[in-house]
Each structure stands twice: as C-alpha cells, then as structure tokens.
Protein backbone atom coordinates (compact mmCIF):
# COMPACT_ATOMS: atom_id res chain seq x y z
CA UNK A 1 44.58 33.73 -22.85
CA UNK A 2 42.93 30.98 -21.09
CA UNK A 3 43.47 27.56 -22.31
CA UNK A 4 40.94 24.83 -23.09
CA UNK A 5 41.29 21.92 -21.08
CA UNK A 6 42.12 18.56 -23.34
CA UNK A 7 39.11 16.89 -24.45
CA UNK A 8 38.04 13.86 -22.29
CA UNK A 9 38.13 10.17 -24.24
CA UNK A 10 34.88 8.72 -24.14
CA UNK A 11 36.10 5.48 -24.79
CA UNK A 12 37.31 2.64 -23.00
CA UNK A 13 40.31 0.21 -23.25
CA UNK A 14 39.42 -2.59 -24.99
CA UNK A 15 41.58 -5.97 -23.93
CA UNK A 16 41.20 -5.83 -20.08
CA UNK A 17 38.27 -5.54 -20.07
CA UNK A 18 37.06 -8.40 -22.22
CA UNK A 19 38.74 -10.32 -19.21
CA UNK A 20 36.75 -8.70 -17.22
CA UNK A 21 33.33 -9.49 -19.17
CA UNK A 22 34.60 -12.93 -19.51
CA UNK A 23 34.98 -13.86 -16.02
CA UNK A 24 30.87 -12.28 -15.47
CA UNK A 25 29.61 -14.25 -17.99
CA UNK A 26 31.54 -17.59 -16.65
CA UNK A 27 29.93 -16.37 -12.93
CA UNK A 28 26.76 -16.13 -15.13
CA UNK A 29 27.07 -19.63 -16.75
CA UNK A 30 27.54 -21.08 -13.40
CA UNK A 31 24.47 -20.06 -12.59
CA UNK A 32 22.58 -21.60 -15.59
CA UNK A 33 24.34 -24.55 -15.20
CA UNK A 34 23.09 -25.31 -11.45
CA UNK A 35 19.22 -24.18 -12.82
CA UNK A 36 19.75 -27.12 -14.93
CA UNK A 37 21.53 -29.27 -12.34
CA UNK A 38 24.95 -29.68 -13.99
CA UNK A 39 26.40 -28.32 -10.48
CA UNK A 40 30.06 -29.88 -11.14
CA UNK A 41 29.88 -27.81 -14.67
CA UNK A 42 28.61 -24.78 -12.45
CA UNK A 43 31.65 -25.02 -9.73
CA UNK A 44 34.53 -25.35 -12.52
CA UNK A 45 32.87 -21.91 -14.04
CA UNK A 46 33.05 -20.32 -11.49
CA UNK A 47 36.71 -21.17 -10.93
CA UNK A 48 37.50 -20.24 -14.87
CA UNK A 49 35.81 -16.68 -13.51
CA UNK A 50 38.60 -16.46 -10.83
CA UNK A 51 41.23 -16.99 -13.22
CA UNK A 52 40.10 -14.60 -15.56
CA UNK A 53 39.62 -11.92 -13.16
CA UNK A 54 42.85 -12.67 -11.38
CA UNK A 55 44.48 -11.50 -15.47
CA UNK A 56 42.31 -8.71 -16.24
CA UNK A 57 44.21 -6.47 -13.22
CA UNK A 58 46.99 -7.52 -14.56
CA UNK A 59 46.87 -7.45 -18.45
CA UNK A 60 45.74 -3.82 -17.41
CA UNK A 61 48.54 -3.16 -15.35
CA UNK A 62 51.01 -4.47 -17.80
CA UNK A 63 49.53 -2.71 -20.78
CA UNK A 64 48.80 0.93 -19.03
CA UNK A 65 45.34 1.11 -19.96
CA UNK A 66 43.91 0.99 -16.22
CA UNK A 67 41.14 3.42 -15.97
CA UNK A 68 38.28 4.16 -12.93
CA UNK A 69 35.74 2.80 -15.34
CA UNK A 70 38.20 -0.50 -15.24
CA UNK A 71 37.91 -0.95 -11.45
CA UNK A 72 34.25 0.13 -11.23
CA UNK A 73 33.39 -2.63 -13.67
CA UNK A 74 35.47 -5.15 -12.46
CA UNK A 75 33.48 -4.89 -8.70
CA UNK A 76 30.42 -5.45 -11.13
CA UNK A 77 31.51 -8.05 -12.19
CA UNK A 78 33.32 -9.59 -8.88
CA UNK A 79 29.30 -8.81 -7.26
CA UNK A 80 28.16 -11.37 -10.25
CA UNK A 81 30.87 -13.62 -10.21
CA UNK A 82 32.12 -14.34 -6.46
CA UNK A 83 28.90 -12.83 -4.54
CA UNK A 84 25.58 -14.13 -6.16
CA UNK A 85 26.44 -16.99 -8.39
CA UNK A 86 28.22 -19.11 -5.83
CA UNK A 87 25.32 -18.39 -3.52
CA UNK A 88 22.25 -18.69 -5.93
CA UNK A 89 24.69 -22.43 -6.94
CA UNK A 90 24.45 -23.24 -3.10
CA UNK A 91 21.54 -22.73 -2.98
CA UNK A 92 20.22 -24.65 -5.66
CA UNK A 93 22.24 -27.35 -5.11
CA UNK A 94 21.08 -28.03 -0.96
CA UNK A 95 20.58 -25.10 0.94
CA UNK A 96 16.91 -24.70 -0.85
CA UNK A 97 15.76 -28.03 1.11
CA UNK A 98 16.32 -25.90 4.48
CA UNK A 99 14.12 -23.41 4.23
CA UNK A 100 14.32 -19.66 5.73
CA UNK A 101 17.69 -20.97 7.05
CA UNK A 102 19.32 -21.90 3.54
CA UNK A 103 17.77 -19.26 2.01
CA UNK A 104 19.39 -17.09 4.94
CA UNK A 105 22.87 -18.51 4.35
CA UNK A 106 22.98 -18.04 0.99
CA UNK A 107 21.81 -14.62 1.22
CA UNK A 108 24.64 -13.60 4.04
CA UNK A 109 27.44 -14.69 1.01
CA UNK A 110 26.00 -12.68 -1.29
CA UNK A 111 25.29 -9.68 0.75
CA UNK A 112 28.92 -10.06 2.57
CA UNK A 113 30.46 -10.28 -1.08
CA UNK A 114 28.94 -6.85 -1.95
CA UNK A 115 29.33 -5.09 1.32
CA UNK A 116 33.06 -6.40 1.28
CA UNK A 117 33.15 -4.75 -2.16
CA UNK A 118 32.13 -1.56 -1.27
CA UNK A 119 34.35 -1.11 1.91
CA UNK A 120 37.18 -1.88 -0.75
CA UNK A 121 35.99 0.51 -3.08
CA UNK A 122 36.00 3.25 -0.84
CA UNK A 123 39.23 2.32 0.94
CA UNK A 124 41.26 1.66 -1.81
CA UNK A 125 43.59 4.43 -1.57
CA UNK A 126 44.46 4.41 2.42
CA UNK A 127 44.32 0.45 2.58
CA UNK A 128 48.05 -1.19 3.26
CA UNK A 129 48.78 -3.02 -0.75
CA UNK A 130 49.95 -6.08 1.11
CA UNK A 131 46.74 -6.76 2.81
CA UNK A 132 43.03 -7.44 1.91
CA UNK A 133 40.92 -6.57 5.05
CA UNK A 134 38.12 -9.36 4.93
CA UNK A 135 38.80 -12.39 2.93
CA UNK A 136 38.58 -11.65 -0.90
CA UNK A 137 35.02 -12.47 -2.88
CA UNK A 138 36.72 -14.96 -5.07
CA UNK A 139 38.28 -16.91 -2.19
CA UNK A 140 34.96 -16.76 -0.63
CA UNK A 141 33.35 -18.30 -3.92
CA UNK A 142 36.45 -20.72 -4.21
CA UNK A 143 35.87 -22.47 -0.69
CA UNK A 144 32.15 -22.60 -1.83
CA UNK A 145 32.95 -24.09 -5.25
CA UNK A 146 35.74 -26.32 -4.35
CA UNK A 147 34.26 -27.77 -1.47
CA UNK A 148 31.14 -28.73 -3.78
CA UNK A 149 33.06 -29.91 -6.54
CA UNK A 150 34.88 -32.18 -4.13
CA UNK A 151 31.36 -33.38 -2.93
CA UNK A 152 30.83 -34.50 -5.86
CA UNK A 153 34.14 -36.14 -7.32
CA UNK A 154 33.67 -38.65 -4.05
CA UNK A 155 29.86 -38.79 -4.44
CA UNK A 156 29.04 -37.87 -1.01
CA UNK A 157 25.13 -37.79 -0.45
CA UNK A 158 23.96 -33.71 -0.15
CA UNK A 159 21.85 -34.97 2.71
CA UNK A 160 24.54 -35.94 5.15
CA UNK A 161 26.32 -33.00 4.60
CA UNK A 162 23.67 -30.18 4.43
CA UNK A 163 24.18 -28.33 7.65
CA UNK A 164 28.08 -28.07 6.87
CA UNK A 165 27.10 -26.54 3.43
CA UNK A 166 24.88 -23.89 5.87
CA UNK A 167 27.47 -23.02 8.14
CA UNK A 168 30.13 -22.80 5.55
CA UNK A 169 28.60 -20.62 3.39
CA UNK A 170 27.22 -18.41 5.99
CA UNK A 171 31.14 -18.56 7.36
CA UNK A 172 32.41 -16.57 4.14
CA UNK A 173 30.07 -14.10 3.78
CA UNK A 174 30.85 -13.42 7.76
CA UNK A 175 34.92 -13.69 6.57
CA UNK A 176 34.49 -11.43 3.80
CA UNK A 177 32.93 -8.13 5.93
CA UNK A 178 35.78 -9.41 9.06
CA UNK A 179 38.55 -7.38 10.23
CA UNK A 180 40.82 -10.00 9.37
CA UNK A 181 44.32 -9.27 7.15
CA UNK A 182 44.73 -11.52 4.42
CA UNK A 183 47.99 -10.95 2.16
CA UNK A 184 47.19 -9.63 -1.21
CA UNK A 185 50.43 -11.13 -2.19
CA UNK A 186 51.30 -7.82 -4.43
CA UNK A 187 54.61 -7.55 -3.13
CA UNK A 188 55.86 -10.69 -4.73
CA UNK A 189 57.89 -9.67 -7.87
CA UNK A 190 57.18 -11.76 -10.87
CA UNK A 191 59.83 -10.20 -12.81
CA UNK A 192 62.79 -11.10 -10.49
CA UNK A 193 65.19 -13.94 -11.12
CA UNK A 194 64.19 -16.92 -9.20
CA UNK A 195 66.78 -20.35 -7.81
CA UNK A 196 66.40 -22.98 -10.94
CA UNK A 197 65.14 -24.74 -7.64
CA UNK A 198 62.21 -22.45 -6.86
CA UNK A 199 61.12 -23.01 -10.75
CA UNK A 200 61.01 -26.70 -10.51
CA UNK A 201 58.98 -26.38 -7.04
CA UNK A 202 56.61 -24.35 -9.30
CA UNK A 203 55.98 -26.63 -11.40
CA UNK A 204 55.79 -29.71 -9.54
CA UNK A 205 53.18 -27.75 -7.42
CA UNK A 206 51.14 -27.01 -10.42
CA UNK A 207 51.22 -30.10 -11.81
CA UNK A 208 49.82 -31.87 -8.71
CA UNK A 209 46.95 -29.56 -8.60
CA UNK A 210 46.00 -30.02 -11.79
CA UNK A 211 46.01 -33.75 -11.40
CA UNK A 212 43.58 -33.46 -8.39
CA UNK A 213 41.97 -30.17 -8.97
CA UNK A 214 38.69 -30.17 -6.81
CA UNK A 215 40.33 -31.88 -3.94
CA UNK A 216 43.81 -29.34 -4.19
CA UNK A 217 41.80 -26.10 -5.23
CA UNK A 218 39.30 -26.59 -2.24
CA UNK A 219 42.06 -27.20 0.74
CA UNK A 220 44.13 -24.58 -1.28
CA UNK A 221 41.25 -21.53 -0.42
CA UNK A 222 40.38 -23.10 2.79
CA UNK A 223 44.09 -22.80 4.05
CA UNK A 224 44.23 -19.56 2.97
CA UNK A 225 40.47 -18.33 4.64
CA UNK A 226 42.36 -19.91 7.84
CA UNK A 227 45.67 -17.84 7.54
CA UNK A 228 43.61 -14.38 8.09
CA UNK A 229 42.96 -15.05 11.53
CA UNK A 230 46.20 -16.24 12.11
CA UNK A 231 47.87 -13.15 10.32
CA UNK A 232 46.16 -11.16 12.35
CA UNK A 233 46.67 -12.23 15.68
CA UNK A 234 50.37 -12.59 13.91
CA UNK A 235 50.04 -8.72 13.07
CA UNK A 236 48.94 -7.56 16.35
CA UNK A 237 51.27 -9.12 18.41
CA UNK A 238 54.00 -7.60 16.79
CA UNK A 239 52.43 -4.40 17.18
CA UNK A 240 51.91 -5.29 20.97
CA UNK A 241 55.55 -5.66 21.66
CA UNK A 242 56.64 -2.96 19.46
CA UNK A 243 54.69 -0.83 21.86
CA UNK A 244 56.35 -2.40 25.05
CA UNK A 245 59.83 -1.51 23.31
C-alpha cells in the first residue's frame, strides 16, 4: 500500500518574520524621510533596519521556525533595506547635484547590494559559516548612513565633501561583489560563560557608543569594511606557507 506523503503547511511562521517586515519598512521610511529632507531621521532608520534584521535570524534560530520562505524574504527585504534605500538617501541628499556621475554611484551600491545577495543566495550551502565573501549589505548601508549622520552632527557643508560621498558609496557597492573574507562572527557562542571582566568591557563599550552614536557607529563599520582586505591577505598567507610545509 503506498502511502500519502504528509500534507505541506501553507503557512508561515509568524514572529520572525515581523522582524523581518519591520526592518523593510524602517529601510522604506528612510527613504521617505530623505524625499522630505529629514536625512539625519533617514540615516538612524536605516540603522533601526540593521538591528532588526540582525534579530529576525536569530529569533528564528532560537525559536525553530526557520523556513526557505524565511531566508527568501529576508534578501527582499535586505535588497530594500541595505541596497536601494541607502543609495536612493545618497542620492538625495548630494550625489543628485553631480549628475550622470552621482547618479552612477548610487546606482553601483544598489546594484552591488543585490548582486552580493544573489551570489549568497546561491552559495549558501558550500560557503565557509565563519566568513561573508564581499562585505555584508548592511555594513555597506552602515558606512553610508553613519558617515552621513556624522556629517551632519558636526554640520559639515555637503559641498566640500561631495566627491568623498561619490567615491565612498561607489567603494561599497565595489566591496560588497569583492572577493574579500569578512568574519560572519557565527562562531562566537553567546551561550558560554564569559570572565565577570569581559561583561563589564561589554558594557562599558556599549555605553560609549551610545553616548556618541553617529561618530562610534560610522568608524565602527568602516573598521570593519577595512578588516576584509586585511583578513584576506591574513587568510592567504597562511595558506601560502601551509603549502611550503
């Protein structure tokens, strides 16, 4: 007697991803906001749409409801989030006054945000866990978002700093389709006992970003854009010398 197969659930889990949704509509309300100018509202949105897509993995993970339609939704909303709104905010903000070359720039982030998506997509389950190859979208978006939010906490004029808006957002949409290893910090067990130490160095680090966000958040994503090259130089050395063993 041949058996039926088990019916297939048509539904989806619920709680990750309303993280999920949130942190789209947050990259969505950043983009508003710089249509109507408020680019220091637009920058922290987009930073509230990197925290909340930094929990939905995780409130998934830790609740066993991941599912494919979970990860396929979540690159939706990482294309939204990390790869049009903080170009579409760039460009509002100054690359518009350049011409063919803002408008270039901009589009280079968002088309390196969704090419970088895609690679990961389809690599997902050969790629090393401890390593992102390219620098993530919502580092990408956090070097763009910082670095204006910064801009604007010291009241720098956009003029004077135009062409370093250009060739930094041109820069991440070039760092997020690169070859470059960046750790995905997955191995790092949040469970384990830590030193009493190591929890008061925690919290004396958050506490001084949060009392100088846009300055800490942007060197924070810049230092880390900068350790992919240097990882992977690190990387191949090793494997250089292993080979000479």
């Amino acid at each position: 007697m041949i058996q039926k197969p088990p019916p297939r659930h048509r539904g989806i889990y619920l709680l990750p991803n309303l993280f999920t949704t949130g942190a789209m509509f947050a990259g969505f309300y950043a983009i508003t906001a710089a249509i109507n100018g408020r680019f220091e509202t637009a920058a922290i949105a987009l930073f509230i749409a990197m925290v909340l897509d930094g929990l939905d993995g995780r409130v998934a993970r830790l609740t066993n409801t991941q599912s494919e339609f979970g990860v396929q939704y979540d690159s939706l909303s990482d294309m939204v989030s990390f790869g049009a709104a903080p170009a579409i905010v760039m460009y509002l903000w100054t690359l518009s006054t350049m011409g063919q070359a803002g408008l270039f720039a901009a589009f280079v982030h968002m088309a390196g945000g969704a090419l970088r998506l895609a690679r990961f997509n389809t690599q997902v389950e050969v790629a090393d866990k401890r390593y992102f190859q390219g620098l993530p979208s919502p580092a990408a978006a956090a070097i763009l978002a910082g670095g204006l939010w910064f801009c604007i906490e010291n009241g720098y004029d956009v003029e004077n700093i135009k062409y370093l808006v250009l060739i930094t957002t041109t820069v991440t949409g070039l760092l997020m389709v690169s070859n470059f290893r960046y750790s995905s910090f997955k191995e790092i067990d949040f469970k384990n006992k830590v030193p009493f130490l190591a929890a008061i160095i925690t919290m004396l680090a958050i506490g001084f970003v949060m009392a100088q966000p846009q300055r800490m958040l942007f060197i924070i994503s810049v230092a880390y854009a900068a350790s992919g090259p240097i990882v992977t130089l690190v990387l191949r050395k090793r494997k250089l010398q292993s080979r000479k063993n």
